[in-house]
Protein backbone atom coordinates (compact mmCIF):
# COMPACT_ATOMS: atom_id res chain seq x y z
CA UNK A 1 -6.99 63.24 -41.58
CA UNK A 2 -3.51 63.64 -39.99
CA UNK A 3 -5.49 65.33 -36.66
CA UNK A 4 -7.53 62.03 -36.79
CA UNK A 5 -4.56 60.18 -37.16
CA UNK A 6 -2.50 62.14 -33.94
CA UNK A 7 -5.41 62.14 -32.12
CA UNK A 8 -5.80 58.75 -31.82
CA UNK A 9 -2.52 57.98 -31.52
CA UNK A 10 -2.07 60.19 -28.71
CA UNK A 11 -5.14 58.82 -27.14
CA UNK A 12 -4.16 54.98 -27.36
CA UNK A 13 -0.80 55.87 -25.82
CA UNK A 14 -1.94 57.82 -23.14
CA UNK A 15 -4.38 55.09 -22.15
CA UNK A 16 -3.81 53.77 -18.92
CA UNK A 17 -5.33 50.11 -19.65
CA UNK A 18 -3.15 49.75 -22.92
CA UNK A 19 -0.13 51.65 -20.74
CA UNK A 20 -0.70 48.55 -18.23
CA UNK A 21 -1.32 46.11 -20.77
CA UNK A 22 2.12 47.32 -22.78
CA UNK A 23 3.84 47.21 -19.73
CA UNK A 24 2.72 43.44 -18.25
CA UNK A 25 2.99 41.99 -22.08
CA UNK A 26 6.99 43.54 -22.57
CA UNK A 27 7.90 42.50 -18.75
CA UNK A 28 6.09 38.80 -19.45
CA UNK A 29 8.35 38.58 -22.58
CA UNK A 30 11.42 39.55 -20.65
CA UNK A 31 10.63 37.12 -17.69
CA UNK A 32 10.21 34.39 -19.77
CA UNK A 33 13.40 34.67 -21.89
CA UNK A 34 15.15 35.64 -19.13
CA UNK A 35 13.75 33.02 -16.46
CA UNK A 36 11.53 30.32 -18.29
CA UNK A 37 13.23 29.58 -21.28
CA UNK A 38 15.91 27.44 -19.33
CA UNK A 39 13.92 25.42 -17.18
CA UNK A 40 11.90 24.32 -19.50
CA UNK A 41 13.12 20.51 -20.92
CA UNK A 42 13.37 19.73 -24.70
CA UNK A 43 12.31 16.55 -26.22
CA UNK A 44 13.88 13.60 -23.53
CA UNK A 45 16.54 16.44 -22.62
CA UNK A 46 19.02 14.81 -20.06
CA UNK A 47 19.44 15.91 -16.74
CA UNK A 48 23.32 15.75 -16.32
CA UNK A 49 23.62 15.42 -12.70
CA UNK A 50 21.03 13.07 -12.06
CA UNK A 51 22.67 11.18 -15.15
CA UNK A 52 26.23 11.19 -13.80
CA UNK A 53 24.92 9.51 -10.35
CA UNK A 54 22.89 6.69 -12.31
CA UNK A 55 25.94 5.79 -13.83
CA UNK A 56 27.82 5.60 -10.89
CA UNK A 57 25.39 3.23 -9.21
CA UNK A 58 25.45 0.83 -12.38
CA UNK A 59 29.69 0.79 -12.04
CA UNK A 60 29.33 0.15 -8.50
CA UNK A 61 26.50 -2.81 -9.66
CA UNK A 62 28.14 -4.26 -12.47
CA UNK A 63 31.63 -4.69 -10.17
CA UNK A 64 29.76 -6.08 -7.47
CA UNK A 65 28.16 -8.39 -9.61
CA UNK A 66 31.79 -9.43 -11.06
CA UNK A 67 33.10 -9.59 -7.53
CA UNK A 68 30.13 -12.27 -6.76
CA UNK A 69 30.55 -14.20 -9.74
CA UNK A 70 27.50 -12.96 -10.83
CA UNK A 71 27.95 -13.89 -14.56
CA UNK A 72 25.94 -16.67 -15.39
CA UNK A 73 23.43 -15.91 -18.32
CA UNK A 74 20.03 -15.60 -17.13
CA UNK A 75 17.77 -19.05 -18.63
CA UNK A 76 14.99 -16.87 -19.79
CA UNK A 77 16.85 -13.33 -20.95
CA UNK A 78 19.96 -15.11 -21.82
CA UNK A 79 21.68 -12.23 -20.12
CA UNK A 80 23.63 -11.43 -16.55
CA UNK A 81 23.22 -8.51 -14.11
CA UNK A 82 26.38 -7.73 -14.71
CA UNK A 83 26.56 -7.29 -18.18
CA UNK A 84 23.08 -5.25 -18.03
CA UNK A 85 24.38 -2.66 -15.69
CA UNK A 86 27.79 -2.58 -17.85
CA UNK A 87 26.37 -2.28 -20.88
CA UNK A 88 23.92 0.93 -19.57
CA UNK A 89 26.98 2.49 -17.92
CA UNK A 90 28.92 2.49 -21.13
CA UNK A 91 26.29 3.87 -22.96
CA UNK A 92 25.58 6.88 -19.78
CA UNK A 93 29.15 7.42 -20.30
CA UNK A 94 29.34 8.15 -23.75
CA UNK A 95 26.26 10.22 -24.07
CA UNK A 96 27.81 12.26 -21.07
CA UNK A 97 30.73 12.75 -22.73
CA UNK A 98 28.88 14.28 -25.66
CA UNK A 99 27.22 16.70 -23.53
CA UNK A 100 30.03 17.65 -21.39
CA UNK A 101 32.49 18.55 -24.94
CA UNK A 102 28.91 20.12 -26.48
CA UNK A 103 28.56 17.83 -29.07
CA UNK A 104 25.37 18.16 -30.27
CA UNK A 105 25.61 16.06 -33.26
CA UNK A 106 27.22 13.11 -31.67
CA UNK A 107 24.48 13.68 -28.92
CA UNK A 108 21.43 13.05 -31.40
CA UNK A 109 23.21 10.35 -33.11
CA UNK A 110 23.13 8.50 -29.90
CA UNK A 111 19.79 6.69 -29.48
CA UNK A 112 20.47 6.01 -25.58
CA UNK A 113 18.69 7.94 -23.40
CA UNK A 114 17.93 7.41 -19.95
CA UNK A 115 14.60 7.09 -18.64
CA UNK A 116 14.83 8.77 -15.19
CA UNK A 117 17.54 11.34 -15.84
CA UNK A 118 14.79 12.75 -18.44
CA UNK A 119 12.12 12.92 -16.70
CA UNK A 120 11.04 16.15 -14.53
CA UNK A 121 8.15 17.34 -12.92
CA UNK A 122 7.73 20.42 -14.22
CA UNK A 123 5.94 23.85 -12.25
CA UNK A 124 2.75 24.73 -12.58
CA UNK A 125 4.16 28.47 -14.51
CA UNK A 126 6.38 25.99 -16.68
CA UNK A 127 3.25 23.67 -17.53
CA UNK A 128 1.51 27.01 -18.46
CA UNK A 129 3.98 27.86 -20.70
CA UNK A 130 4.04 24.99 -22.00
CA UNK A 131 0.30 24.92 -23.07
CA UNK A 132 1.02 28.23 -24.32
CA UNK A 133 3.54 26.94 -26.61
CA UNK A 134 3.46 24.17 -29.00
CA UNK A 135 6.23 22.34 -27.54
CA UNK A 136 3.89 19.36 -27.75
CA UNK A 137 2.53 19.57 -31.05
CA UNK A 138 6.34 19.73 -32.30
CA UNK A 139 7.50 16.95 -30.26
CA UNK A 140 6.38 13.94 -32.75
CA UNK A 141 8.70 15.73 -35.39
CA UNK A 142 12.29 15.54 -33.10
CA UNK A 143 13.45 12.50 -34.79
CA UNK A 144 13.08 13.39 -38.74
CA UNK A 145 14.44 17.18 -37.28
CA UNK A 146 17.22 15.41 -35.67
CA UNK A 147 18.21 14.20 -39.05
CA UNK A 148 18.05 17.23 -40.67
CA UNK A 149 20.20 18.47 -37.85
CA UNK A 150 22.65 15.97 -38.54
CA UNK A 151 23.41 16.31 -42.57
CA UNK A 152 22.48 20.11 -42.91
CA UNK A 153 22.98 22.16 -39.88
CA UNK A 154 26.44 23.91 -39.29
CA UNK A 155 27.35 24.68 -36.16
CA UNK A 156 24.96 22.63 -34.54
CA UNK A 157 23.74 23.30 -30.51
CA UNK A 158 22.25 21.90 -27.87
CA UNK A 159 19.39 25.24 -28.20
CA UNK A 160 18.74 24.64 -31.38
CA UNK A 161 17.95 20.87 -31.24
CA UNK A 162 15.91 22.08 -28.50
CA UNK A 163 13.99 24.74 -30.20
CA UNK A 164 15.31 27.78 -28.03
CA UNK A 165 16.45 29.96 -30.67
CA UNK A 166 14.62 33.74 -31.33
CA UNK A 167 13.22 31.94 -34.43
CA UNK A 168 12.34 28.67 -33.40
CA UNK A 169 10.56 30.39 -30.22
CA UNK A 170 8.32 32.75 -32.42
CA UNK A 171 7.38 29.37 -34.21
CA UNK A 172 6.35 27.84 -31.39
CA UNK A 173 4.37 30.86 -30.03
CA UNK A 174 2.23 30.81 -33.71
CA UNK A 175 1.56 27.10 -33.63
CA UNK A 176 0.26 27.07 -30.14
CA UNK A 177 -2.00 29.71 -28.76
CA UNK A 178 0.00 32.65 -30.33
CA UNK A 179 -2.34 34.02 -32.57
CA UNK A 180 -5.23 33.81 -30.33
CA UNK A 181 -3.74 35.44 -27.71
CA UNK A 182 -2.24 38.17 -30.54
CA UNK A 183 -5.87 38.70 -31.38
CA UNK A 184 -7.36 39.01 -27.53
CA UNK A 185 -4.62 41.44 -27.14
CA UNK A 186 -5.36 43.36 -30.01
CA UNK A 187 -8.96 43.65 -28.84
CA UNK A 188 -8.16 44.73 -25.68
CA UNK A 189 -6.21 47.53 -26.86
CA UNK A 190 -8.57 49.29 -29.18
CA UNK A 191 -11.65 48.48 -28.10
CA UNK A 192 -12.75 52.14 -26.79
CA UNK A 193 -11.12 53.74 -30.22
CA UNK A 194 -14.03 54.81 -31.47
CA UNK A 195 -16.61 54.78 -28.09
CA UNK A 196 -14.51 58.00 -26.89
CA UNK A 197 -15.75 60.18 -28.81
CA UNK A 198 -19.11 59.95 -27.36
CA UNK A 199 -17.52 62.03 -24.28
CA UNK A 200 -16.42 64.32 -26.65
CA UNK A 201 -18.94 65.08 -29.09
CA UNK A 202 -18.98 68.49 -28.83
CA UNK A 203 -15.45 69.08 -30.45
CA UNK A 204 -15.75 66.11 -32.88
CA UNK A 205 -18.77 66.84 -34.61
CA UNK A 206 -18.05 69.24 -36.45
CA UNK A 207 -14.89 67.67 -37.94
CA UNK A 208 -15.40 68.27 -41.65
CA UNK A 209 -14.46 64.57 -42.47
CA UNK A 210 -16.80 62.09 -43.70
CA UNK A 211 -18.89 59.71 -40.81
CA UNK A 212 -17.08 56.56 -43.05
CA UNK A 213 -13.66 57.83 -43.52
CA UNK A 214 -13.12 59.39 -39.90
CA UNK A 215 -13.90 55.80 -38.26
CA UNK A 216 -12.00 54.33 -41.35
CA UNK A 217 -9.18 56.74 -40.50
CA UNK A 218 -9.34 55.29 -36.46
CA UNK A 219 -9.39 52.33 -36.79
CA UNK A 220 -6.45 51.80 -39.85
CA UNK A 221 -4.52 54.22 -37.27
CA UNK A 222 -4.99 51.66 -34.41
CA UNK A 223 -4.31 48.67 -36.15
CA UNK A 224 -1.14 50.56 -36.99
CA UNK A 225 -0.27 51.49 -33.52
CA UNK A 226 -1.22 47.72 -32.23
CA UNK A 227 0.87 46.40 -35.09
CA UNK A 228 3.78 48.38 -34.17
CA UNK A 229 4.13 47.53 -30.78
CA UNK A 230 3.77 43.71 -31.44
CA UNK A 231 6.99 44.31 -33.48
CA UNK A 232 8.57 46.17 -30.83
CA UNK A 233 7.33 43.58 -28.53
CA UNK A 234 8.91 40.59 -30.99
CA UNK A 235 11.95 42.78 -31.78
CA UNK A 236 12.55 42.86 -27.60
CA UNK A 237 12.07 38.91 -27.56
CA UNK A 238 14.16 38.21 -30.72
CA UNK A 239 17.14 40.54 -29.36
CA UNK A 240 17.32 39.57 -25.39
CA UNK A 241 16.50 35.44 -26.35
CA UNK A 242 19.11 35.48 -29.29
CA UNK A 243 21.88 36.78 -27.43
CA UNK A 244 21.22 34.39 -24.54
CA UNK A 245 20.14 30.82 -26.61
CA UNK A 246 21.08 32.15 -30.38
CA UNK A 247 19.21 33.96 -32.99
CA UNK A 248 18.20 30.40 -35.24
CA UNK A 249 18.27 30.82 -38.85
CA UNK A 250 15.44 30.60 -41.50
CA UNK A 251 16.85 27.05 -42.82
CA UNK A 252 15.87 25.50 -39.95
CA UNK A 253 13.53 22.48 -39.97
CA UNK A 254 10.16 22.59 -38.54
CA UNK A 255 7.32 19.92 -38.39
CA UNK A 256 4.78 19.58 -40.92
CA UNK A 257 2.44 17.28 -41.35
CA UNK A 258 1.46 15.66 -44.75
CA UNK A 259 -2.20 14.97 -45.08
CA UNK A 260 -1.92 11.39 -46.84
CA UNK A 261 -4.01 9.03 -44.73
CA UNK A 262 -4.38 6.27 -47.49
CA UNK A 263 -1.81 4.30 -44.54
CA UNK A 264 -3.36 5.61 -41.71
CA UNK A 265 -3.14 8.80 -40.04
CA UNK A 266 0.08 7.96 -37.83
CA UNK A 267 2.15 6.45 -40.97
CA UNK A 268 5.52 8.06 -39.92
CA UNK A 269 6.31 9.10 -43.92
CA UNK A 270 3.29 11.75 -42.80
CA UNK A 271 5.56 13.83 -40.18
CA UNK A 272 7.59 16.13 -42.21
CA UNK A 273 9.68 19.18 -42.28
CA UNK A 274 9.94 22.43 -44.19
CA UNK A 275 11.84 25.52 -43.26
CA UNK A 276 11.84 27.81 -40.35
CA UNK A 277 11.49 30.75 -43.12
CA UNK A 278 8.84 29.36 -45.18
CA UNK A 279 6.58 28.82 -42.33
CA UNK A 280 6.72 32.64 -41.49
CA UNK A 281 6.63 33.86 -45.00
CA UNK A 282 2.85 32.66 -45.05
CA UNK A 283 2.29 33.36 -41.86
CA UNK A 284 2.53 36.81 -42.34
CA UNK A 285 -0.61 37.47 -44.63
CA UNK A 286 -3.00 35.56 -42.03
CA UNK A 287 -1.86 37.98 -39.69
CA UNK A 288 -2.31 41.07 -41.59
CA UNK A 289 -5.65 39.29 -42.68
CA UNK A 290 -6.43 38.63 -39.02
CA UNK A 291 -5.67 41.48 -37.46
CA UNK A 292 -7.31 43.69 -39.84
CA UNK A 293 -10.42 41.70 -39.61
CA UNK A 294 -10.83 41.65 -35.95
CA UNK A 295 -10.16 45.83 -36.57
CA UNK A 296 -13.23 46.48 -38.19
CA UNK A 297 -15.23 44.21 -36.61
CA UNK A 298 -14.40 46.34 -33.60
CA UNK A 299 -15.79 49.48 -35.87
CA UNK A 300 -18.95 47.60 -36.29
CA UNK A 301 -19.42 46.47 -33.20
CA UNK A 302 -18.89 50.10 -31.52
CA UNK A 303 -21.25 51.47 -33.98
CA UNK A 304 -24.18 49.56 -32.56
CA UNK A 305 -23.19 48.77 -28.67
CA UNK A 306 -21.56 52.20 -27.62
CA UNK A 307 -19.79 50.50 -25.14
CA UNK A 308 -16.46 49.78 -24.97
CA UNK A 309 -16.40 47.04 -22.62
CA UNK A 310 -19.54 45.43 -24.52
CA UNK A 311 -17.36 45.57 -28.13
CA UNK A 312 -14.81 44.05 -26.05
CA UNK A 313 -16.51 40.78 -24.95
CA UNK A 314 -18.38 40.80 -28.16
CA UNK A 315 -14.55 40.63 -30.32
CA UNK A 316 -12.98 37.99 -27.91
CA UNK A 317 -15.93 35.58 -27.92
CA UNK A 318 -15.82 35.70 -31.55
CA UNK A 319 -11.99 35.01 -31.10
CA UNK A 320 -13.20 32.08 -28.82
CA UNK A 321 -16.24 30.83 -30.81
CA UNK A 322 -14.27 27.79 -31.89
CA UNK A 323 -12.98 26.72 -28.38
CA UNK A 324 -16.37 27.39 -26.87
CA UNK A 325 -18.38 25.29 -29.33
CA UNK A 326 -16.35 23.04 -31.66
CA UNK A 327 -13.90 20.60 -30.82
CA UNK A 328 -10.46 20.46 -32.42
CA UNK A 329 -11.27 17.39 -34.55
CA UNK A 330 -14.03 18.62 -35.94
CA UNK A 331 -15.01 18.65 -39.64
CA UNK A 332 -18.18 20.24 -39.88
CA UNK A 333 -20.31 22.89 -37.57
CA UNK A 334 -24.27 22.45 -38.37
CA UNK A 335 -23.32 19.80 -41.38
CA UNK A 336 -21.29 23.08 -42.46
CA UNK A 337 -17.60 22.58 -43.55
CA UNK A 338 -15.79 24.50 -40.95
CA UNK A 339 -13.23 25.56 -43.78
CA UNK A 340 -15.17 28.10 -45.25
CA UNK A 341 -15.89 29.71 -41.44
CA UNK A 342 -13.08 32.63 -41.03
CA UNK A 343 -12.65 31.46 -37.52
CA UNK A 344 -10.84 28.03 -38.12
CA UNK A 345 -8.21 30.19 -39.76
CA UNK A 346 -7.61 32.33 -36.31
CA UNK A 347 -5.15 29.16 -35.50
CA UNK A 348 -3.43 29.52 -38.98
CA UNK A 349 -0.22 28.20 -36.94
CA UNK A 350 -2.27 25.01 -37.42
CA UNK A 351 -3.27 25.27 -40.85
CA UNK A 352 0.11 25.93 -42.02
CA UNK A 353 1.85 23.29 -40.56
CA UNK A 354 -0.53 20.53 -41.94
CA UNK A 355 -1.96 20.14 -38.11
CA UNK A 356 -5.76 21.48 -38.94
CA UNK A 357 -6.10 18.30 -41.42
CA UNK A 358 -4.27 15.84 -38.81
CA UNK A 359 -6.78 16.78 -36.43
CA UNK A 360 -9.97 16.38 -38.57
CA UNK A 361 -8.32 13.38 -40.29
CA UNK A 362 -9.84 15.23 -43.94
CA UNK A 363 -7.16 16.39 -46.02
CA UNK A 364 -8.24 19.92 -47.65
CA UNK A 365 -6.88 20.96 -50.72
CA UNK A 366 -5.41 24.48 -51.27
CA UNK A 367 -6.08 24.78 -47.90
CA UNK A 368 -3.29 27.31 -47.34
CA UNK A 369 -4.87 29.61 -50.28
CA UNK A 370 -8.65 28.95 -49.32
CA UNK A 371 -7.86 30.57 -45.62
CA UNK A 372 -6.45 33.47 -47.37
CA UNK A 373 -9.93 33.75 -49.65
CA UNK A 374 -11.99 32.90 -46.82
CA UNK A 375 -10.49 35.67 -44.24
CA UNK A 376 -10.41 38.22 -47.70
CA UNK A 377 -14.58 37.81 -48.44
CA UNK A 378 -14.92 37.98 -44.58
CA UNK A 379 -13.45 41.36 -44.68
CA UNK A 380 -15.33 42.59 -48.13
CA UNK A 381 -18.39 41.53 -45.89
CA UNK A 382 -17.46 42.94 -42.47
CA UNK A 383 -17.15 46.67 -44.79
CA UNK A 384 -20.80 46.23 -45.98
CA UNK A 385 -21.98 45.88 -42.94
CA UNK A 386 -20.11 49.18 -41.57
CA UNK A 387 -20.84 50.99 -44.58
CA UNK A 388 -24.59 49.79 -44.62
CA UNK A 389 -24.62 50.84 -40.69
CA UNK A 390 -22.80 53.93 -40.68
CA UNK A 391 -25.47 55.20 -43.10
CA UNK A 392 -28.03 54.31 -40.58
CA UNK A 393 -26.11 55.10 -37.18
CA UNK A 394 -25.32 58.81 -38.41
CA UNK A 395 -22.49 60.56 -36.47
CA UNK A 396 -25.24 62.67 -34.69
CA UNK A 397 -26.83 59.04 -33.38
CA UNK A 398 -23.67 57.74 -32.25
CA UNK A 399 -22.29 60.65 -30.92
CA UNK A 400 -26.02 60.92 -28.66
C-alpha cells in the first residue's frame, strides 16, 4: 500500500498539466488579492474624489443661488434651489468627514449616499470576478449586516463592512461559483490517476494488492493530494489578503435567508444573518462529501472509458448537469423533487445560506441534513457500482 500511495503521489506531482494547473490557480489567487480585491466597489461604496468635487459644485450653487436671491420656496416642492444644494452639501460633507477620520461606524449610520460618486463602470476582469463571487447574492443583506456592524463589531473597518476580509472572501467564493469551480478543478487534476497504468501494465500487474483496494488506495491518495493543495492554496489567500484588508473573524454576520413566504417572498423579516463561523462549520462536510464523491466517480468512470480525457468530460458535465438543464428556480426535474438529486447540493453555498429555497420559492425542511443524506447514499451507491464493475473489468481487462 505505501508504494501505491508514493507512487501516485509522485506521479500527480510530477504531472505537467496539474504542475500548470497548480501554478495558474496559486498565481490567480495572488493576482487577485493583490490587484482585484481593491478595485472592486462594496455595496454603494463612495468614490471620495468624485465625492469631494460634487460637493464643491453644490457650495458654489447654493451661494450663487443666495447671491441671486434665489430663496423663494418653490409652489409645487415647497422648497428653493438653494436650500436643495445646501442641504446635499452638508450631508457630502459629513459623510466625507467620516471617511477621511475612518469612521466606519459613523459612516453606516449615515443613510446619505450619493448617487454618482457610487456608481462605476466596472472592467470586464472585475465583472468576471464579480460573477465569480457572490457579491450580488450578499448585497440584499448590507443593511441588517450594517446593524450588526454597528452594536456588535469592535474595531469596526471600512474592509469589513465591505466584505474584504480572508474570511468574508472565502464566504463569498462558496456562495458563488466556489464549489463548482473546486470540483472542475478537482477533476482536472486526477482524472488520468488510474488510466496510467495502462502504459505501464507490465510492472503493475503483478502488484500483489487486490484489483479493489489498489484503485481504492489511488484514488483516497489523490483526493488527499487535491485536498491538500486547496488548503495550501486557501492558506496562501487567507495569509497575503489578511495582512493587506484583515483576517475577519468567525463572529461576523453573513446573509441568510429565512424560508417563510406566508408574507411574500421579499418580506424584509426574511433576510437574515448568522455567523461567519457557523456558515463554514457546515460547509465543511459538503465538501468532504463532494469531493469524495466526484473521487470515485472518477474510479468508475476510468474503469469503463480508459481514457483520461473521456473521464474528464464525463466528471465535469456531471458537475454541470444542473446549469446545462435546470434552471435555478426550479423545483422539480421530470416531476422529480430536485432535493433528493446529489447535484443540487454541488452549490451547498446556496443551500446553506437559505438561497436554494429563495430561489424555488419552496421552503424544504431539514434541508441542511437531507443534502448531507442525499450526497452519503450517493456515495454507498457510486461503491456498488465500482465494486460490481471491478469484478467484471478485471485488472487484466483494464490493464489491455
Amino acid at each position: 500500500m505505501t508504494q501505491v500511495i508514493r507512487e501516485t503521489v509522485k506521479y500527480m506531482w510530477r504531472s505537467e498539466k496539474n504542475r500548470l494547473f497548480m501554478a495558474l490557480t496559486t498565481a490567480l489567487v495572488l493576482i487577485y488579492s493583490l490587484f482585484l480585491v481593491p478595485k472592486i466597489s462594496g455595496d454603494v461604496e463612495v468614490d471620495i474624489e468624485m465625492m469631494e468635487r460634487e460637493m464643491t459644485g453644490n457650495v458654489i450653487q447654493f451661494e450663487e443661488a443666495l447671491d441671486e436671491g434665489l430663496i423663494v420656496p418653490n409652489v409645487l416642492t415647497g422648497t428653493t434651489a438653494y436650500d436643495q444644494w445646501r442641504r446635499e452639501s452638508v450631508a457630502q460633507r459629513e459623510l466625507l468627514t467620516a471617511l477621511k477620520q475612518g469612521d466606519a461606524k459613523r459612516y453606516i449610520e449615515i443613510d446619505y449616499r450619493p448617487t454618482t460618486a457610487t456608481e462605476r463602470e466596472a472592467s470586464g476582469l472585475e465583472q468576471l470576478v464579480f460573477n465569480v463571487f457572490g457579491y450580488e447574492l450578499e448585497q440584499p443583506y448590507q443593511t441588517v449586516k450594517n446593524k450588526v456592524y454597528q452594536d456588535e463589531v469592535e474595531p469596526l473597518s471600512f474592509h469589513i463592512v465591505h466584505d474584504r476580509t480572508s474570511l468574508q472572501q472565502i464566504h463569498l467564493f462558496l456562495i458563488g461559483l466556489g464549489p463548482v469551480l473546486l470540483l472542475l478543478g478537482l477533476v482536472f487534476l486526477i482524472s488520468d490517476v488510474h488510466v496510467k497504468d495502462r502504459s505501464l501494465q507490465t510492472q503493475k500487474i503483478g502488484i500483489p494488492m487486490s484489483w479493489q483496494k489498489y484503485s481504492f488506495t489511488q484514488a483516497l491518495t489523490a483526493f488527499c493530494f487535491v485536498s491538500l493543495f486547496y488548503l495550501f492554496l486557501f492558506g496562501v489567500f487567507f495569509l497575503v489578503n489578511g495582512l493587506l484588508y484583515g483576517f475577519g473573524s468567525f463572529a461576523l454576520p453573513i446573509g441568510h435567508y429565512d424560508p417563510n413566504f406566508e408574507l411574500g417572498f421579499l418580506n424584509q423579516e426574511n433576510y437574515q444573518v448568522e455567523t461567519l463561523g457557523r456558515f463554514l462549520l457546515q460547509a465543511l462536510p459538503y465538501l468532504l462529501l463532494l469531493g469524495y464523491l466526484f473521487t470515485r466517480l472518477n474510479t468508475l468512470l476510468s474503469l469503463w472509458t480508459k481514457q483520461s480525457v473521456v473521464t474528464m468530460v464525463l466528471g465535469m458535465f456531471l458537475i454541470l448537469f444542473q446549469t446545462l438543464y435546470y434552471g435555478r428556480d426550479s423545483a422539480e426535474l421530470a416531476e422529480v423533487d430536485l432535493s433528493i438529486f446529489p447535484q443540487t447540493y454541488i452549490d451547498f453555498g446556496k443551500v446553506l445560506t437559505g438561497r436554494l429555497e429563495q430561489q424555488q420559492l419552496v421552503a424544504i425542511p431539514n434541508l441542511y441534513t437531507k443534502g448531507l443524506l442525499v450526497l452519503g447514499a450517493t456515495i454507498l451507491i457510486t461503491e456498488g457500482f465500482i465494486y460490481g464493475s471491478s469484478k467484471k473489468m478485471t485488472r487484466q481487462k483494464f490493464m489491455s
